[in-house]
PDB file of N, CA and C in Angstrom:
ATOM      1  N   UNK A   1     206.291  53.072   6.075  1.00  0.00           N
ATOM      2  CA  UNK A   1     207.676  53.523   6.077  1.00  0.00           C
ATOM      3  C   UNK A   1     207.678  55.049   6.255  1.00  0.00           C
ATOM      4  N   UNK A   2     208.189  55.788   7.638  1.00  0.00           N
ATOM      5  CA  UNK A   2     208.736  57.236   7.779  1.00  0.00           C
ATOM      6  C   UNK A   2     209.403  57.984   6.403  1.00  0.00           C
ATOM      7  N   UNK A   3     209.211  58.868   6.148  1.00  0.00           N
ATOM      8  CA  UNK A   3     210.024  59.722   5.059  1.00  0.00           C
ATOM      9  C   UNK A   3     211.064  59.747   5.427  1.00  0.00           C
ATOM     10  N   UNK A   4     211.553  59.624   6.767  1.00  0.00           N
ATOM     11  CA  UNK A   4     213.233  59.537   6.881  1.00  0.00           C
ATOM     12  C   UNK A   4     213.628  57.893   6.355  1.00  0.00           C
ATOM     13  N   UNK A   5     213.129  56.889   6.777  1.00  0.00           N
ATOM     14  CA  UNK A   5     213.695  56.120   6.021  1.00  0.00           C
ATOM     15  C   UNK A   5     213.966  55.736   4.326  1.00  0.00           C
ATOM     16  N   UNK A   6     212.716  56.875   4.064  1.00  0.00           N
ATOM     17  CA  UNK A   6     212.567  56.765   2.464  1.00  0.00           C
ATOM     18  C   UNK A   6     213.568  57.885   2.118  1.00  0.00           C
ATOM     19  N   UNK A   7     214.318  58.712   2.958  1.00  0.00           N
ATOM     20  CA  UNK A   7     214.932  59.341   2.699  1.00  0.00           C
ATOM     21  C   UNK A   7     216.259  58.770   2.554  1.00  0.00           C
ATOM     22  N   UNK A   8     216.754  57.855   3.512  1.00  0.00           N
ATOM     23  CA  UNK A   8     217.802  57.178   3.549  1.00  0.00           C
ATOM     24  C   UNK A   8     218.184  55.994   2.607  1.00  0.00           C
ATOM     25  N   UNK A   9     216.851  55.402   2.010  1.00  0.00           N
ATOM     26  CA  UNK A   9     216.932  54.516   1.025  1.00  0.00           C
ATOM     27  C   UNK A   9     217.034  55.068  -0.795  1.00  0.00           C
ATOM     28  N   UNK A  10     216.893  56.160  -0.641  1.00  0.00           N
ATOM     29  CA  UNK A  10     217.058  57.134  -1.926  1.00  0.00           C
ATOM     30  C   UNK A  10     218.600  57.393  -1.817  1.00  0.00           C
ATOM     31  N   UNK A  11     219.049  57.834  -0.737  1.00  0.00           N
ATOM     32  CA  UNK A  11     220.120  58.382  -0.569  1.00  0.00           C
ATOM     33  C   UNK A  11     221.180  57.148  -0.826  1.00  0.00           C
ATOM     34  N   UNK A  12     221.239  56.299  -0.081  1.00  0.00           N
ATOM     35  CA  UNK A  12     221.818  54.728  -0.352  1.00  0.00           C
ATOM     36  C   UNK A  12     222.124  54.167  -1.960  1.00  0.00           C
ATOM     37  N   UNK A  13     220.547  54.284  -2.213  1.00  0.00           N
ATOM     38  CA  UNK A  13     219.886  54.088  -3.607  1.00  0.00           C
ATOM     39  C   UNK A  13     221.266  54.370  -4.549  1.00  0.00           C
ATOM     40  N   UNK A  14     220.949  56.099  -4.420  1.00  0.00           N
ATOM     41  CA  UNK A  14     221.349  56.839  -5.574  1.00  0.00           C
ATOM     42  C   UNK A  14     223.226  56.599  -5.223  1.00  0.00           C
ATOM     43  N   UNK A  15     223.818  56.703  -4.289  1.00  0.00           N
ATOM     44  CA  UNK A  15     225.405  55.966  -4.094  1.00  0.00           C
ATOM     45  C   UNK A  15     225.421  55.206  -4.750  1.00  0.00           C
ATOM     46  N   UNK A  16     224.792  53.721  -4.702  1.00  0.00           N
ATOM     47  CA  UNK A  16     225.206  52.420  -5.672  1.00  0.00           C
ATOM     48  C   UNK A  16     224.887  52.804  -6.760  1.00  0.00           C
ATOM     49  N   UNK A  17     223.722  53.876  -7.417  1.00  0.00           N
ATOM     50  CA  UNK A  17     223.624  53.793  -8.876  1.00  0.00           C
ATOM     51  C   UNK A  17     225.202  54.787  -9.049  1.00  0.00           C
ATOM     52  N   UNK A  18     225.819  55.538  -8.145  1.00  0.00           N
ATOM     53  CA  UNK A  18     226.493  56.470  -8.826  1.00  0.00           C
ATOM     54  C   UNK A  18     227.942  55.567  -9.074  1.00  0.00           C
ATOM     55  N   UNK A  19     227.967  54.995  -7.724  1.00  0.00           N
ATOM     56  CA  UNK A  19     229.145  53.841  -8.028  1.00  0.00           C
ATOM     57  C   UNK A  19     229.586  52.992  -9.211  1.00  0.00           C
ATOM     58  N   UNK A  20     228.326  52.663  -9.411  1.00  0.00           N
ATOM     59  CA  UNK A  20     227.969  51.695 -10.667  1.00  0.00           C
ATOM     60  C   UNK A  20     228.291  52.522 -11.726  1.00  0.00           C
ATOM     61  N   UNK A  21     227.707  53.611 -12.311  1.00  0.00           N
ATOM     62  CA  UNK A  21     228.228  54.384 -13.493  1.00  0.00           C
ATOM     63  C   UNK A  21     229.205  54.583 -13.714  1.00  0.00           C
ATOM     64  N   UNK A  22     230.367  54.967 -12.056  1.00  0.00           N
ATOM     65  CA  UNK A  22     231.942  55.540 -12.429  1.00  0.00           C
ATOM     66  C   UNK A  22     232.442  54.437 -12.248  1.00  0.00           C
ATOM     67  N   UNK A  23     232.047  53.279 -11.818  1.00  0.00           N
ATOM     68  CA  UNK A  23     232.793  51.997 -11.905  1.00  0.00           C
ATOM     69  C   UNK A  23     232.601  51.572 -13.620  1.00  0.00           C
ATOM     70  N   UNK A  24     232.040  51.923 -14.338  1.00  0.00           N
ATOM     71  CA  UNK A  24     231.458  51.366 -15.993  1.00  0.00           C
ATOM     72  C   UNK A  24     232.711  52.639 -16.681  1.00  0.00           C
ATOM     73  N   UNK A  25     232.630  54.056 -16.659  1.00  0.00           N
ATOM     74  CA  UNK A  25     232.955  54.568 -17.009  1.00  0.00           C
ATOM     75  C   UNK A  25     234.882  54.958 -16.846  1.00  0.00           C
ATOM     76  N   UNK A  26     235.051  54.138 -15.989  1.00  0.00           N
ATOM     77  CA  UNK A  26     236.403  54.025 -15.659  1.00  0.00           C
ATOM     78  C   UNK A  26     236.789  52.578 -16.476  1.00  0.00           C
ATOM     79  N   UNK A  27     236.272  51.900 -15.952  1.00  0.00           N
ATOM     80  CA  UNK A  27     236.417  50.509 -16.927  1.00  0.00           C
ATOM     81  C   UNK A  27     236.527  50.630 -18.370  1.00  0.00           C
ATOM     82  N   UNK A  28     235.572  51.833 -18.878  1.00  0.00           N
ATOM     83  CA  UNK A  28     235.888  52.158 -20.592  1.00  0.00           C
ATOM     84  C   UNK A  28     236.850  52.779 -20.784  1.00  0.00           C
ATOM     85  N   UNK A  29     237.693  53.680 -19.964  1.00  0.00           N
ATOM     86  CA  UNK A  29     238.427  54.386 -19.819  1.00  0.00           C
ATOM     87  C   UNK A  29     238.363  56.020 -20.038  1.00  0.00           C
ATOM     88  N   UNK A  30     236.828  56.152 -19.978  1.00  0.00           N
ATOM     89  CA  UNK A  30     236.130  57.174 -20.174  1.00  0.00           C
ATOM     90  C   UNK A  30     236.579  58.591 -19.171  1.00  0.00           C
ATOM     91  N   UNK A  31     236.864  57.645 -17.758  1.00  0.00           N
ATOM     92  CA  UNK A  31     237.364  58.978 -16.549  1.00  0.00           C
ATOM     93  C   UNK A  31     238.339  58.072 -16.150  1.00  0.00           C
ATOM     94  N   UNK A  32     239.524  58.850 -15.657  1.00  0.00           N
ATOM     95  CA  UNK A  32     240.487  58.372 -15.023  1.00  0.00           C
ATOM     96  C   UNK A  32     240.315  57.980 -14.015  1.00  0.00           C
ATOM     97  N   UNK A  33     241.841  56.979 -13.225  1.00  0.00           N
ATOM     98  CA  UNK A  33     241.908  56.370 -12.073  1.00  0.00           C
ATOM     99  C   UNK A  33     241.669  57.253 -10.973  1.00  0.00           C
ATOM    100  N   UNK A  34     242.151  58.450 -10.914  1.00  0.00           N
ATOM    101  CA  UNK A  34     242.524  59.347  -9.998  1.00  0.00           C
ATOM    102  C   UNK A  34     240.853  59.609  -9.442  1.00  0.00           C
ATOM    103  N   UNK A  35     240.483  60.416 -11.024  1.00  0.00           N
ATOM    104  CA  UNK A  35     238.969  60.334 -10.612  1.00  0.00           C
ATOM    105  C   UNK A  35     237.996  59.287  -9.895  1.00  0.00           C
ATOM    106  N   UNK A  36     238.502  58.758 -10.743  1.00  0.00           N
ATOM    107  CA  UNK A  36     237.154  57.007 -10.825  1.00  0.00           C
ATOM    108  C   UNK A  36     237.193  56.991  -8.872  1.00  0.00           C
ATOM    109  N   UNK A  37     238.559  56.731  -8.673  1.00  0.00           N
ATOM    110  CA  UNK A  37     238.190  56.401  -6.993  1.00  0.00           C
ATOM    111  C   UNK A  37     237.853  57.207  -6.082  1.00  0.00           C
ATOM    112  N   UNK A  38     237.945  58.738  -6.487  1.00  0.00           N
ATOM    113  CA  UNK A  38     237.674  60.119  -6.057  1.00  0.00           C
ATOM    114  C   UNK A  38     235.998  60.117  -5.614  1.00  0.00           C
ATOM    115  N   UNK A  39     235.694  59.797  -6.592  1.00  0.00           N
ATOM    116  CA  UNK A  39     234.015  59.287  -6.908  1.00  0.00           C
ATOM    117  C   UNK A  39     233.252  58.125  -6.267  1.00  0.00           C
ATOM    118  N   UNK A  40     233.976  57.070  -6.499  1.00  0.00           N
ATOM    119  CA  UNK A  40     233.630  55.574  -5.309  1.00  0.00           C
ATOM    120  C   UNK A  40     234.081  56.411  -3.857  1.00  0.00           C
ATOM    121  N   UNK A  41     234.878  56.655  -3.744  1.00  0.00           N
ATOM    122  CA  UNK A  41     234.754  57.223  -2.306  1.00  0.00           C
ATOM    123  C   UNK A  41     233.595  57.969  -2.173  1.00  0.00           C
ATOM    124  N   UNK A  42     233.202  59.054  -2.890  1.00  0.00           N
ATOM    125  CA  UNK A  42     231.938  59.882  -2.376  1.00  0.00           C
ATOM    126  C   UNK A  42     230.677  59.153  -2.716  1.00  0.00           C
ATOM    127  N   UNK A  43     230.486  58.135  -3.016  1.00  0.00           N
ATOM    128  CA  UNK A  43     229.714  57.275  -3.192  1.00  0.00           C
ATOM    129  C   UNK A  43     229.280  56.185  -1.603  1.00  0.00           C
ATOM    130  N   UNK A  44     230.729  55.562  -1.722  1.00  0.00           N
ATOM    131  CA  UNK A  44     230.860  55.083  -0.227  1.00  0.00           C
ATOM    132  C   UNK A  44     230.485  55.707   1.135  1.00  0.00           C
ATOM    133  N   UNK A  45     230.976  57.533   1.159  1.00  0.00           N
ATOM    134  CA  UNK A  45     230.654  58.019   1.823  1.00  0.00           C
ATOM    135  C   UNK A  45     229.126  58.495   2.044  1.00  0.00           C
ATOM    136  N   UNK A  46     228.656  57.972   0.953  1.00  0.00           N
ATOM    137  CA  UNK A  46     226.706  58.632   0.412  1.00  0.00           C
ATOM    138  C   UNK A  46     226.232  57.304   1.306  1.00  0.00           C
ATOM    139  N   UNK A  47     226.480  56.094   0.755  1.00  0.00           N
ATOM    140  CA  UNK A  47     225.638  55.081   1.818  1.00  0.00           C
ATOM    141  C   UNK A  47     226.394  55.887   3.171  1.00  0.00           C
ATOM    142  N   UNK A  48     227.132  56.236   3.866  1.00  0.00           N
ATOM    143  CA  UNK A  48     227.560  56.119   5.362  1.00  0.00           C
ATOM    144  C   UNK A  48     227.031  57.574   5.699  1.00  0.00           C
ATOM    145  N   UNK A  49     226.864  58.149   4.631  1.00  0.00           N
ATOM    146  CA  UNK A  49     225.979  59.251   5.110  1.00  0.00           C
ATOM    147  C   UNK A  49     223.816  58.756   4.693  1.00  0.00           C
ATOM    148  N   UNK A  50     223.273  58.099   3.966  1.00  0.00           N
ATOM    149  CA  UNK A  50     222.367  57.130   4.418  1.00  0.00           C
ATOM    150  C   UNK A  50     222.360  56.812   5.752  1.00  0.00           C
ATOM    151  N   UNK A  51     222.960  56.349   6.432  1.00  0.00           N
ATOM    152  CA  UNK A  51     222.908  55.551   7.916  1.00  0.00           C
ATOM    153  C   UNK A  51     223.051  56.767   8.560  1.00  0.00           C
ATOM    154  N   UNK A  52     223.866  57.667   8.437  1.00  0.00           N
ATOM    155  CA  UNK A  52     223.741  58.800   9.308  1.00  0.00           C
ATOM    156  C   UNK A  52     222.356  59.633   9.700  1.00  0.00           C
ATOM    157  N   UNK A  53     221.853  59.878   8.132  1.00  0.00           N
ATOM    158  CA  UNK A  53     220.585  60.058   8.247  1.00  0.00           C
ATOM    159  C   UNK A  53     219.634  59.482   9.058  1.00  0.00           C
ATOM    160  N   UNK A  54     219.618  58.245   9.041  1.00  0.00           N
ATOM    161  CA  UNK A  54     218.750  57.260  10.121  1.00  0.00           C
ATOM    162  C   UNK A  54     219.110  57.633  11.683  1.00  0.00           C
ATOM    163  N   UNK A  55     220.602  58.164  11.774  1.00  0.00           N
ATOM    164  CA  UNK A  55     220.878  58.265  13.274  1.00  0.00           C
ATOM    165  C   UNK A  55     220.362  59.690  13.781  1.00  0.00           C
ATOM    166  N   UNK A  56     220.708  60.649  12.702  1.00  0.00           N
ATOM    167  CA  UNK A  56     220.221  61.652  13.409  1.00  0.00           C
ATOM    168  C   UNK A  56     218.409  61.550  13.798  1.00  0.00           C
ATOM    169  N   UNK A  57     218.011  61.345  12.491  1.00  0.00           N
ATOM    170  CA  UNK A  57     217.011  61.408  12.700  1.00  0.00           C
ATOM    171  C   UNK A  57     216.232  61.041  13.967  1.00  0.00           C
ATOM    172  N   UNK A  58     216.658  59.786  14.178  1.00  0.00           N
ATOM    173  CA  UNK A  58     216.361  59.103  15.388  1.00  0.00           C
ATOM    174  C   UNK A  58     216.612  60.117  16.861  1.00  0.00           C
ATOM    175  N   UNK A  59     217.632  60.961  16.294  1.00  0.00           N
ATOM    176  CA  UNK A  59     218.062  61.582  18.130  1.00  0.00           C
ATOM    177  C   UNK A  59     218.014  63.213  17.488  1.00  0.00           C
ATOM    178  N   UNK A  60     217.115  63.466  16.519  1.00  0.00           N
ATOM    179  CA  UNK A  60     216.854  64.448  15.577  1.00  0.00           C
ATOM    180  C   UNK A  60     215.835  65.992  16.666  1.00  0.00           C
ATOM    181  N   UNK A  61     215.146  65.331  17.516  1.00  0.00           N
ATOM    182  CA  UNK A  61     214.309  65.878  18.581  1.00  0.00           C
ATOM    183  C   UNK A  61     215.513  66.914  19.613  1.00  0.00           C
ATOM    184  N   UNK A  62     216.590  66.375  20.155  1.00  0.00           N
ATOM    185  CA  UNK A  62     217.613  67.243  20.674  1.00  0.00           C
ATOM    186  C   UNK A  62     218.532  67.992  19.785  1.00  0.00           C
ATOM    187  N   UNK A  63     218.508  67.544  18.642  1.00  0.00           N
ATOM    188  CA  UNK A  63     219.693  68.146  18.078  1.00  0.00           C
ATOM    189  C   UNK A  63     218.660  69.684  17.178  1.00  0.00           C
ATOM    190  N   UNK A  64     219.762  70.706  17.139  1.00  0.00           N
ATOM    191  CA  UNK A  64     218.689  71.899  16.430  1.00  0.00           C
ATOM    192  C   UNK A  64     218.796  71.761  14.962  1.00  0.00           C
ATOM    193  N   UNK A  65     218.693  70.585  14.225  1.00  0.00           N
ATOM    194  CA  UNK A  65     218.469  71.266  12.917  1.00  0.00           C
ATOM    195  C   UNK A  65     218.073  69.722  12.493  1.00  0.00           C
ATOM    196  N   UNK A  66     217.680  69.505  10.980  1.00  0.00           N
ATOM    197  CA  UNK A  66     216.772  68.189  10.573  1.00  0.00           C
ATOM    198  C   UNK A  66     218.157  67.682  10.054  1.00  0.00           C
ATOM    199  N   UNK A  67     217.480  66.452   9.932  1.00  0.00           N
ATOM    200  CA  UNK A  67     218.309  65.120   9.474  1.00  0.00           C
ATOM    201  C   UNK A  67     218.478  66.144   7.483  1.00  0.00           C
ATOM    202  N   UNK A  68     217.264  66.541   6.739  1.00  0.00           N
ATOM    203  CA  UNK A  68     217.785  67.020   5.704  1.00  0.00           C
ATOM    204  C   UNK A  68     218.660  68.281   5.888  1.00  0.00           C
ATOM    205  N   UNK A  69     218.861  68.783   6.350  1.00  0.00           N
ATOM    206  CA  UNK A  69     219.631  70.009   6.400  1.00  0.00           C
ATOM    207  C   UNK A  69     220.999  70.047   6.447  1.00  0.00           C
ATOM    208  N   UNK A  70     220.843  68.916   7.446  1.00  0.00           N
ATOM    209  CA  UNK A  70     222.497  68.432   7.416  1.00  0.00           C
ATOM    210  C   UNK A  70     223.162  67.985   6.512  1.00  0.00           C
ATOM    211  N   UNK A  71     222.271  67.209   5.613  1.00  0.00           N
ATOM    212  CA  UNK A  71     222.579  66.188   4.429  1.00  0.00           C
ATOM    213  C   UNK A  71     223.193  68.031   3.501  1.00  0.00           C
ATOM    214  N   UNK A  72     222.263  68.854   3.642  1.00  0.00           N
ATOM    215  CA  UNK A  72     222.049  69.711   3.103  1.00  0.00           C
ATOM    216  C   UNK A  72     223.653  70.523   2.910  1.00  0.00           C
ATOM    217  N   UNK A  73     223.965  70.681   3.996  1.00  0.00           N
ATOM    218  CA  UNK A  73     224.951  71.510   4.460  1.00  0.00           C
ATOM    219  C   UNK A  73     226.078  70.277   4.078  1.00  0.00           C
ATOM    220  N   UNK A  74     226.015  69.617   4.510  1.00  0.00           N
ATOM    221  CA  UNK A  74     227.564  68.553   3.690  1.00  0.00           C
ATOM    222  C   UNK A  74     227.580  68.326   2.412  1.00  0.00           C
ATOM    223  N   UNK A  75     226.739  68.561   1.737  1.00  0.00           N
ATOM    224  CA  UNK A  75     226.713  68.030   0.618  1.00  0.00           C
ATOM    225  C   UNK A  75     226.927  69.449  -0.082  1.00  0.00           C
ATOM    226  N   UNK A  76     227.020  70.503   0.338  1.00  0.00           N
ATOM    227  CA  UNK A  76     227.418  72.122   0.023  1.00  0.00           C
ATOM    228  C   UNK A  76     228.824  71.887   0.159  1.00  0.00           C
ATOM    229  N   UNK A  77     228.869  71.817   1.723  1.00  0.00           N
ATOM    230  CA  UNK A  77     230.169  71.545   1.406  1.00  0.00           C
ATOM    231  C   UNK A  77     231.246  70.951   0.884  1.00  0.00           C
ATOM    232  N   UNK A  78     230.919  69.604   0.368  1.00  0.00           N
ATOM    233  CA  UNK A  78     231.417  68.453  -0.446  1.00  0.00           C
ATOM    234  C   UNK A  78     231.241  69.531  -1.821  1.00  0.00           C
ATOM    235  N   UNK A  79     230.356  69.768  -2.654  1.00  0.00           N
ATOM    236  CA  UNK A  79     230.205  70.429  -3.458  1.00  0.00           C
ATOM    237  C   UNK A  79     231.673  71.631  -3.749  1.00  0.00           C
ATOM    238  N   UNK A  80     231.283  72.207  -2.725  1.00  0.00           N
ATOM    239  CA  UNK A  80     232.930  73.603  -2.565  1.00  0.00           C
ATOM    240  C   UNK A  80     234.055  73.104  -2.661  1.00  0.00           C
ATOM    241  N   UNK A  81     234.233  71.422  -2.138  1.00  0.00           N
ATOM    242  CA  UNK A  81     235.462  71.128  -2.147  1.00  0.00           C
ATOM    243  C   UNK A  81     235.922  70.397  -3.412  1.00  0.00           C
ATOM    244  N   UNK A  82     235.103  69.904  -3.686  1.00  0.00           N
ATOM    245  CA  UNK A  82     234.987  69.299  -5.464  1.00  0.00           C
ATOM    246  C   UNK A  82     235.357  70.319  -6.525  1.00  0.00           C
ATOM    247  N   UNK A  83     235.107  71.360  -6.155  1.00  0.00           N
ATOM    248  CA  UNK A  83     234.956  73.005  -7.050  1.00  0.00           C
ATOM    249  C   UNK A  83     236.226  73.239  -6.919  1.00  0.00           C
ATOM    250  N   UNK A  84     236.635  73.310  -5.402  1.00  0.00           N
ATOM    251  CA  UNK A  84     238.106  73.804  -5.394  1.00  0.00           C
ATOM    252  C   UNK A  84     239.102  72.613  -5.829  1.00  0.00           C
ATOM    253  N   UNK A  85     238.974  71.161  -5.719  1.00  0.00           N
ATOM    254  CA  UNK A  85     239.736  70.882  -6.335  1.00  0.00           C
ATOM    255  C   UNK A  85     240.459  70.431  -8.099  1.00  0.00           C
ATOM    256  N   UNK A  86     238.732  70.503  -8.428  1.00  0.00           N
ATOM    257  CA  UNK A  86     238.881  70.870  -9.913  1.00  0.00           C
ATOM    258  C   UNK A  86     239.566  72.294 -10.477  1.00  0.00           C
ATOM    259  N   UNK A  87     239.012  73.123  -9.853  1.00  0.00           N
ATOM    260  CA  UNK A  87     240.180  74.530  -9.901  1.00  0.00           C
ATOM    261  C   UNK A  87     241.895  74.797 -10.161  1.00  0.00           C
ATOM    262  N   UNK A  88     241.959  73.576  -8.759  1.00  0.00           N
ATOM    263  CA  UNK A  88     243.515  73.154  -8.609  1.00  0.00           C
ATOM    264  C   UNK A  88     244.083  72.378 -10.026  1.00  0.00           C
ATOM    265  N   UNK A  89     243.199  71.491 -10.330  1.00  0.00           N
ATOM    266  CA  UNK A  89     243.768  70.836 -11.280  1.00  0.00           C
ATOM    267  C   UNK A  89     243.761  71.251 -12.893  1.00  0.00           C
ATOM    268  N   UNK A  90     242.761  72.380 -13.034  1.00  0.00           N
ATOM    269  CA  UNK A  90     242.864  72.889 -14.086  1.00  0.00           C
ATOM    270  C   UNK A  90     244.077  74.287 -13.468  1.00  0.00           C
ATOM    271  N   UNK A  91     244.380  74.376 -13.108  1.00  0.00           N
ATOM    272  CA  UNK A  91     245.002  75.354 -13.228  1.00  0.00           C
ATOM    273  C   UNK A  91     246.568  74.808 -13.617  1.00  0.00           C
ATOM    274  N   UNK A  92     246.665  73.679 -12.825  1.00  0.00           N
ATOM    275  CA  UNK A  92     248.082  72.698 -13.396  1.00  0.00           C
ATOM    276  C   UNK A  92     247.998  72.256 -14.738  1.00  0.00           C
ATOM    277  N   UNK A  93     246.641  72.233 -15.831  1.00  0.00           N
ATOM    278  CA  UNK A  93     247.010  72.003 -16.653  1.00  0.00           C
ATOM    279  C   UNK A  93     246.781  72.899 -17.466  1.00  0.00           C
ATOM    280  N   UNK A  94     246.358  74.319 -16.837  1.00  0.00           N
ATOM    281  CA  UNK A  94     246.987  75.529 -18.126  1.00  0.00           C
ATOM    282  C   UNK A  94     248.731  75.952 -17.968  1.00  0.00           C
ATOM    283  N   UNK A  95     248.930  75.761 -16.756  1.00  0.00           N
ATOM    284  CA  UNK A  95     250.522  76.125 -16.666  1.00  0.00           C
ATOM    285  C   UNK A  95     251.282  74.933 -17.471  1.00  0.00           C
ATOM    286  N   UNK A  96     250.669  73.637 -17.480  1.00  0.00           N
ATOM    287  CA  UNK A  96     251.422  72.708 -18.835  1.00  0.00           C
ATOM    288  C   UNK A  96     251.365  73.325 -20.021  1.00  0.00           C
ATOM    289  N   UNK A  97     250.133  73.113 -20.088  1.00  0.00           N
ATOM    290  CA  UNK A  97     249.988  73.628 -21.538  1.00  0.00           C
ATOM    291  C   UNK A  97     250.609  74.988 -22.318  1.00  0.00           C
ATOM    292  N   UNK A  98     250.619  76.228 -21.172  1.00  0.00           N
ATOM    293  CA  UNK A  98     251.635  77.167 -21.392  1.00  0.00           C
ATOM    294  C   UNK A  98     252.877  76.764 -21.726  1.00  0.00           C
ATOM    295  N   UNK A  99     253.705  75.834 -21.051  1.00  0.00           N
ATOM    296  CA  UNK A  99     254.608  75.285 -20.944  1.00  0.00           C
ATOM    297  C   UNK A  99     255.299  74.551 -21.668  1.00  0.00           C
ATOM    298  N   UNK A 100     254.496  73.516 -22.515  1.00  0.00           N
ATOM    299  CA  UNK A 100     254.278  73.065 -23.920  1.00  0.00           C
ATOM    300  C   UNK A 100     254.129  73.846 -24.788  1.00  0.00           C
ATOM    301  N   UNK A 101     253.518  74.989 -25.354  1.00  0.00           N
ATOM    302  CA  UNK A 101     253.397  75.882 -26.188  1.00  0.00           C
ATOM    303  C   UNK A 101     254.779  76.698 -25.969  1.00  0.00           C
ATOM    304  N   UNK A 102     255.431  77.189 -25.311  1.00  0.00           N
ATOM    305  CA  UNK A 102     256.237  77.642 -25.170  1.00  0.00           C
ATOM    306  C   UNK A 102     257.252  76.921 -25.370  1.00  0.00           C
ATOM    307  N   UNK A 103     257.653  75.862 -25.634  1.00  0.00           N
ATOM    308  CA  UNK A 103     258.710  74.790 -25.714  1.00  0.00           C
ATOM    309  C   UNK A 103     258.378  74.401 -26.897  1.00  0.00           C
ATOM    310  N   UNK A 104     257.186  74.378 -27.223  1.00  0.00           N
ATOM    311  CA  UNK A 104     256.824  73.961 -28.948  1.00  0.00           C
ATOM    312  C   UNK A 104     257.499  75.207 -29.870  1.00  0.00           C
ATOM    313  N   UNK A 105     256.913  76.373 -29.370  1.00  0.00           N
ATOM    314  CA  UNK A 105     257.485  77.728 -30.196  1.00  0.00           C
ATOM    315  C   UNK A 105     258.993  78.098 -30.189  1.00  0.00           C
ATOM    316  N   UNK A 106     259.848  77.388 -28.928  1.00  0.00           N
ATOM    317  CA  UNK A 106     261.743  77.395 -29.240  1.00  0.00           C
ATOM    318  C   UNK A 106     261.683  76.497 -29.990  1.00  0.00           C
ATOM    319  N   UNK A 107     261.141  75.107 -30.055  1.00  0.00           N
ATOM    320  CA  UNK A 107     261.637  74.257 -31.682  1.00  0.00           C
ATOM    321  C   UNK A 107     260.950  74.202 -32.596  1.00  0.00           C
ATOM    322  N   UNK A 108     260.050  75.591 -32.664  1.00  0.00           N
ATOM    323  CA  UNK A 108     259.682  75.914 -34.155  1.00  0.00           C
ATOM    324  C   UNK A 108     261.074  76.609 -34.570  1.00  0.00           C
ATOM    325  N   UNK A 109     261.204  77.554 -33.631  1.00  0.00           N
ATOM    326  CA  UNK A 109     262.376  78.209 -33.918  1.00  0.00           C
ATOM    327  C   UNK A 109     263.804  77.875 -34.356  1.00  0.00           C
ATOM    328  N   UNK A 110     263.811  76.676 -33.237  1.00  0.00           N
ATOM    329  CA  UNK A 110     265.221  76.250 -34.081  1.00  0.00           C
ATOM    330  C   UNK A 110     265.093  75.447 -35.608  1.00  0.00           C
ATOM    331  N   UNK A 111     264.124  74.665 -35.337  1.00  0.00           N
ATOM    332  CA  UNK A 111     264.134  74.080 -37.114  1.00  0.00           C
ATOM    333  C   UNK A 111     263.907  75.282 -37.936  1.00  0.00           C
ATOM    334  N   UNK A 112     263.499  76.093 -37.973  1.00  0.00           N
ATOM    335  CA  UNK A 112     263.826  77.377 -38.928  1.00  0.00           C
ATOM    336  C   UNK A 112     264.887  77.821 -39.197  1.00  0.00           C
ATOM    337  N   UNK A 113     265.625  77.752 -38.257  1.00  0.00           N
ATOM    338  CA  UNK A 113     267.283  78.178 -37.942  1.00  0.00           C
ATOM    339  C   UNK A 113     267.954  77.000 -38.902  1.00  0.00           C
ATOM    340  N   UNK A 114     267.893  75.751 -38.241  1.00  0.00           N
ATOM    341  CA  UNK A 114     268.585  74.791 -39.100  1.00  0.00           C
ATOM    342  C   UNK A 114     268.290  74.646 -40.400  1.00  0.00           C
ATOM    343  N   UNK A 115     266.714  74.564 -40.666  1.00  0.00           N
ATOM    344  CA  UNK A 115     266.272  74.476 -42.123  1.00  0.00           C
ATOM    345  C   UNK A 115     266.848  75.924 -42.921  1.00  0.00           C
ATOM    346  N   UNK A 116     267.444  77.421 -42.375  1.00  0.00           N
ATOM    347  CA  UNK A 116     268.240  78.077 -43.385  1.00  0.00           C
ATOM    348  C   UNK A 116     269.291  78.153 -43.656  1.00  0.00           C
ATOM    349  N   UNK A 117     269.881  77.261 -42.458  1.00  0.00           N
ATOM    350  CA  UNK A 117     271.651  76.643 -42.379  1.00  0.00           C
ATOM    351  C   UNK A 117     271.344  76.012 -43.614  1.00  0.00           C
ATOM    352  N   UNK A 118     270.745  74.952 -43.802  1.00  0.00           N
ATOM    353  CA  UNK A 118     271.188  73.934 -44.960  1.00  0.00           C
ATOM    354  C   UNK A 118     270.630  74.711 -45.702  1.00  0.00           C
ATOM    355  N   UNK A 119     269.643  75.580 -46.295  1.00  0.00           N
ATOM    356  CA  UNK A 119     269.382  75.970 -47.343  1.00  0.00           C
ATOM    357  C   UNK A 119     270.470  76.951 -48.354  1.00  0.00           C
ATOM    358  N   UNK A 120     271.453  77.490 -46.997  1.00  0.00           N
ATOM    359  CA  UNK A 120     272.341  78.530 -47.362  1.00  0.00           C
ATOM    360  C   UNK A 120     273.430  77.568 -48.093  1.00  0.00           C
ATOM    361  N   UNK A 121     273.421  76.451 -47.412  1.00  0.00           N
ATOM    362  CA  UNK A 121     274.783  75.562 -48.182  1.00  0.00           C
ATOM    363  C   UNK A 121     274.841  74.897 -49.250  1.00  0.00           C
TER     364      UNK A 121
END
């Protein structure tokens, strides 16, 4: 067996084990829906990038760069985009949470208000 195919069967490999974990861990309710399928997709896309591997490789002689490099470079980039969209989503939930705290602290305020109404009467 070529190291590219042992490359592609690792790569395959490691998709179904990753599938398998966020498919267990969604089922416990451990990561959300949003996530859970966020993840089976890049999983799905890991076997179809497996087979890709096999193709370049195969026509790897014309093209200028290796079957790993490429893996290399998408998977950077998959990486950046994972980054940026965790970014996005924490940032929506400090502006809640601001948002909540700030709405918590007007009805601290008013039950203070009301609790010296009745105390005065």
């Amino acid at each position: 067996m070529t190291n590219l195919a042992i490359q592609s069967l690792l790569v395959a490999g490691g998709a179904v084990v990753m599938f398998s974990i966020v498919f267990a861990l969604s089922r416990r309710g451990l990561l959300s829906l949003r996530y859970a399928l966020g993840w089976m997709a890049v999983s799905t896309l890991l076997v179809l990038a497996a087979i890709v591997i096999a193709l370049v490789g195969g026509i790897g002689k014309s093209l200028p760069f290796t079957p790993t490099g490429l893996i290399a470079v998408v998977g950077l980039g998959f990486l950046l985009m994972i980054t940026l969209q965790l970014s996005i989503s924490l940032s929506g939930h400090q502006e809640a949470i601001r948002e909540l705290s700030e709405a918590n602290a007007l009805l601290e305020e008013r039950l203070a208000r009301v609790e010296r109404r009745e105390r005065e009467r």
